[in-house]
C-alpha atoms as a PDB file:
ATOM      1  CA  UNK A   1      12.858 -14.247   1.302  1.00  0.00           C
ATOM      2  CA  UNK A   2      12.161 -12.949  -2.697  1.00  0.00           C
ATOM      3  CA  UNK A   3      15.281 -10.451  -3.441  1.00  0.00           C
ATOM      4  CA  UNK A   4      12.890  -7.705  -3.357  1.00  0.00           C
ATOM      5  CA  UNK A   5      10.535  -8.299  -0.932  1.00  0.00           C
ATOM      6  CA  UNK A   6       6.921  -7.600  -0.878  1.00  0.00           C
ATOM      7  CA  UNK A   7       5.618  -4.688   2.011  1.00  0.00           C
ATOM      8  CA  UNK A   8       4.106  -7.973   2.972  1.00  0.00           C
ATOM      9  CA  UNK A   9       6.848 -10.046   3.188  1.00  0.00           C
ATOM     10  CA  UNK A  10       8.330  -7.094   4.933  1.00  0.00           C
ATOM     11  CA  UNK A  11       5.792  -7.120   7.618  1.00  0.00           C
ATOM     12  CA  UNK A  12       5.471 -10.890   8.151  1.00  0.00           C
ATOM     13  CA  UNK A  13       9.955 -11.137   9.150  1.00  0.00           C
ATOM     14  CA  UNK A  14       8.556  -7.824  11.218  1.00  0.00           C
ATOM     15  CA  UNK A  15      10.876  -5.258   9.674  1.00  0.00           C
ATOM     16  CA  UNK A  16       7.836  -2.961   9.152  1.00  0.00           C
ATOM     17  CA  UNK A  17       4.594  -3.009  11.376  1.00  0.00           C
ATOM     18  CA  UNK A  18       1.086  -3.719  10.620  1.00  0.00           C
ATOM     19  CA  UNK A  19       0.456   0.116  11.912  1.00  0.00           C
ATOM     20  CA  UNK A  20       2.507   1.671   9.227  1.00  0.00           C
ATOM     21  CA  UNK A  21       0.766  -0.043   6.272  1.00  0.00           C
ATOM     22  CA  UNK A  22      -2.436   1.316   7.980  1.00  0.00           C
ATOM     23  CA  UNK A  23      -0.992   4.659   7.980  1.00  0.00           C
ATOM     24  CA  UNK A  24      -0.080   4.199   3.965  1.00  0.00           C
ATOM     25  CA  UNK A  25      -4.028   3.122   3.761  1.00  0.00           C
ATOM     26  CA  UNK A  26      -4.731   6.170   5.735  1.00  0.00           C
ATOM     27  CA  UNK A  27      -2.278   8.986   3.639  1.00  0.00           C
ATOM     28  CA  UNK A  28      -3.983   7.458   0.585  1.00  0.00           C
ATOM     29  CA  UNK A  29      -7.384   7.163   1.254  1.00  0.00           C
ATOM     30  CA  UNK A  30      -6.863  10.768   2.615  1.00  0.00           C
ATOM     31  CA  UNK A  31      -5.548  12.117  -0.715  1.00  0.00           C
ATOM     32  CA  UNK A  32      -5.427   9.607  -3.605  1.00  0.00           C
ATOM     33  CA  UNK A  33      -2.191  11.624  -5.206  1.00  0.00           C
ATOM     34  CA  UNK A  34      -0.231  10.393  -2.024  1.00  0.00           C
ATOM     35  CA  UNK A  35       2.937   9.697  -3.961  1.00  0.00           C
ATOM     36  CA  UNK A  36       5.989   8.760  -1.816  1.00  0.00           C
ATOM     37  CA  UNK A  37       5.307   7.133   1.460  1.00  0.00           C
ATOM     38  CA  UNK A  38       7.768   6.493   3.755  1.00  0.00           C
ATOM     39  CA  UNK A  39       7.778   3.294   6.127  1.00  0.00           C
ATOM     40  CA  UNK A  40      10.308   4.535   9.172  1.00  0.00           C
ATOM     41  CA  UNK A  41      13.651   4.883   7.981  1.00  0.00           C
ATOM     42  CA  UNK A  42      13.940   1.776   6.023  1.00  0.00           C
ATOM     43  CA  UNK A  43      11.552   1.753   3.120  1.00  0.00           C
ATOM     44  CA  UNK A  44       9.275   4.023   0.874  1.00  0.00           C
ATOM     45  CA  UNK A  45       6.533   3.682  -1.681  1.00  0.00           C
ATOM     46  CA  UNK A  46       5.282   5.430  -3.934  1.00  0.00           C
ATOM     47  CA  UNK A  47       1.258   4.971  -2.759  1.00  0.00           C
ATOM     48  CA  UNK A  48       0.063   6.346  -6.169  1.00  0.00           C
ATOM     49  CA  UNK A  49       1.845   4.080  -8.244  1.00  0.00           C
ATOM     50  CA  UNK A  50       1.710   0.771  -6.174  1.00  0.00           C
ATOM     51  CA  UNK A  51      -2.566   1.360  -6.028  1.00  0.00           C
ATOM     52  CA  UNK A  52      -2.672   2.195  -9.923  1.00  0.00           C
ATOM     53  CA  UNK A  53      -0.709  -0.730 -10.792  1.00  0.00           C
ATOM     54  CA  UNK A  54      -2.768  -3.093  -9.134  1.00  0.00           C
ATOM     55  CA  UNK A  55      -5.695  -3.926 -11.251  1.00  0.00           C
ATOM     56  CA  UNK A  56      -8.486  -4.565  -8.381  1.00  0.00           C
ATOM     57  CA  UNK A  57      -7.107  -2.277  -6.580  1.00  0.00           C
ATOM     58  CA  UNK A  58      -8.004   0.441  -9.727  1.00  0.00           C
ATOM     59  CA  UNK A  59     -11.160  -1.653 -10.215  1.00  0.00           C
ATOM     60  CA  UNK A  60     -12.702  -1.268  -6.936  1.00  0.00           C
ATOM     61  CA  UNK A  61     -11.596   2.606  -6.463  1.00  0.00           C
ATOM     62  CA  UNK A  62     -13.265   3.170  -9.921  1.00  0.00           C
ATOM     63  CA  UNK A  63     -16.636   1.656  -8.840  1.00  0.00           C
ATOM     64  CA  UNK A  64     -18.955   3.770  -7.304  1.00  0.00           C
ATOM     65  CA  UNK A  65     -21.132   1.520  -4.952  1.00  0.00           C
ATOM     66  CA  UNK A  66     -18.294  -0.105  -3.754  1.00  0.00           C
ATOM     67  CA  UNK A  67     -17.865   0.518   0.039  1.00  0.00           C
ATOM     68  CA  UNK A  68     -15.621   2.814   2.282  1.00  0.00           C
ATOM     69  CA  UNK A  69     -14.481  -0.785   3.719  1.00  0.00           C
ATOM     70  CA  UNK A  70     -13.851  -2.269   0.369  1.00  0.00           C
ATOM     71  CA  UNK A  71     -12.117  -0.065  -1.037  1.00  0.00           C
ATOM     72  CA  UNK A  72      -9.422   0.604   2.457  1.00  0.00           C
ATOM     73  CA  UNK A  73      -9.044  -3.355   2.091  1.00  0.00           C
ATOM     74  CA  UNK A  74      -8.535  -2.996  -1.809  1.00  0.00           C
ATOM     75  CA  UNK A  75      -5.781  -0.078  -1.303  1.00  0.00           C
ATOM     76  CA  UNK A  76      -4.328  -2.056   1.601  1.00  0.00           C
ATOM     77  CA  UNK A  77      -3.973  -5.540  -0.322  1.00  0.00           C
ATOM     78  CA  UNK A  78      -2.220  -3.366  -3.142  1.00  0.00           C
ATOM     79  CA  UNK A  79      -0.242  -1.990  -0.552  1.00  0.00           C
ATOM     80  CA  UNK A  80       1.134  -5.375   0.821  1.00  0.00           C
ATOM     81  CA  UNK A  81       1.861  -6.676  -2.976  1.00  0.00           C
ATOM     82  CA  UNK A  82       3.600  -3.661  -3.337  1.00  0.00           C
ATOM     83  CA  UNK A  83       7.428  -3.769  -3.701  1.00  0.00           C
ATOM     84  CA  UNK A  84       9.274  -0.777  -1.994  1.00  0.00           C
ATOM     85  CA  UNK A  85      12.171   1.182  -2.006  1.00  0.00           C
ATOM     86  CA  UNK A  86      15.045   0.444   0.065  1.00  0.00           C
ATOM     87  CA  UNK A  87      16.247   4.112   1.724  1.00  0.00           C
END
């Protein structure tokens, strides 16, 4: 596993669920200004960051025909690229 692990790779060895990234999707689709998210006890993000940071992310958010559905799997793919804290 990479020394700081992805919230993907983080998900795959099962230390954080599949439900809390969808709760990060949901705080930040909520209220883009979302800025630290915390997954459990273990790990935290900073949503705002992590989405602004990734370029396609920014791209699709930016576009204004792009879908609701788009856009949640745009924030979520950040999200999963995204490398957290460790608390």
């Amino acid at each position: 596993m990479a020394e700081q692990p992805t919230i993907g790779d983080l998900v795959k060895e099962n230390t954080l669920s599949d439900d809390a990234v969808s709760a990060a999707v949901d705080a930040y689709m909520a209220d883009p200004a979302t800025t630290l998210f915390a997954f459990g006890e273990s790990h935290e993000l900073d949503l705002a960051v992590a989405i602004s940071s990734n370029r396609w992310a920014s791209d699709v958010l930016a576009d204004s025909s792009a879908s609701d559905g788009l856009k949640r799997s745009a924030v979520r793919t950040a999200i999963w690229l995204a490398r957290p804290e460790k608390r």
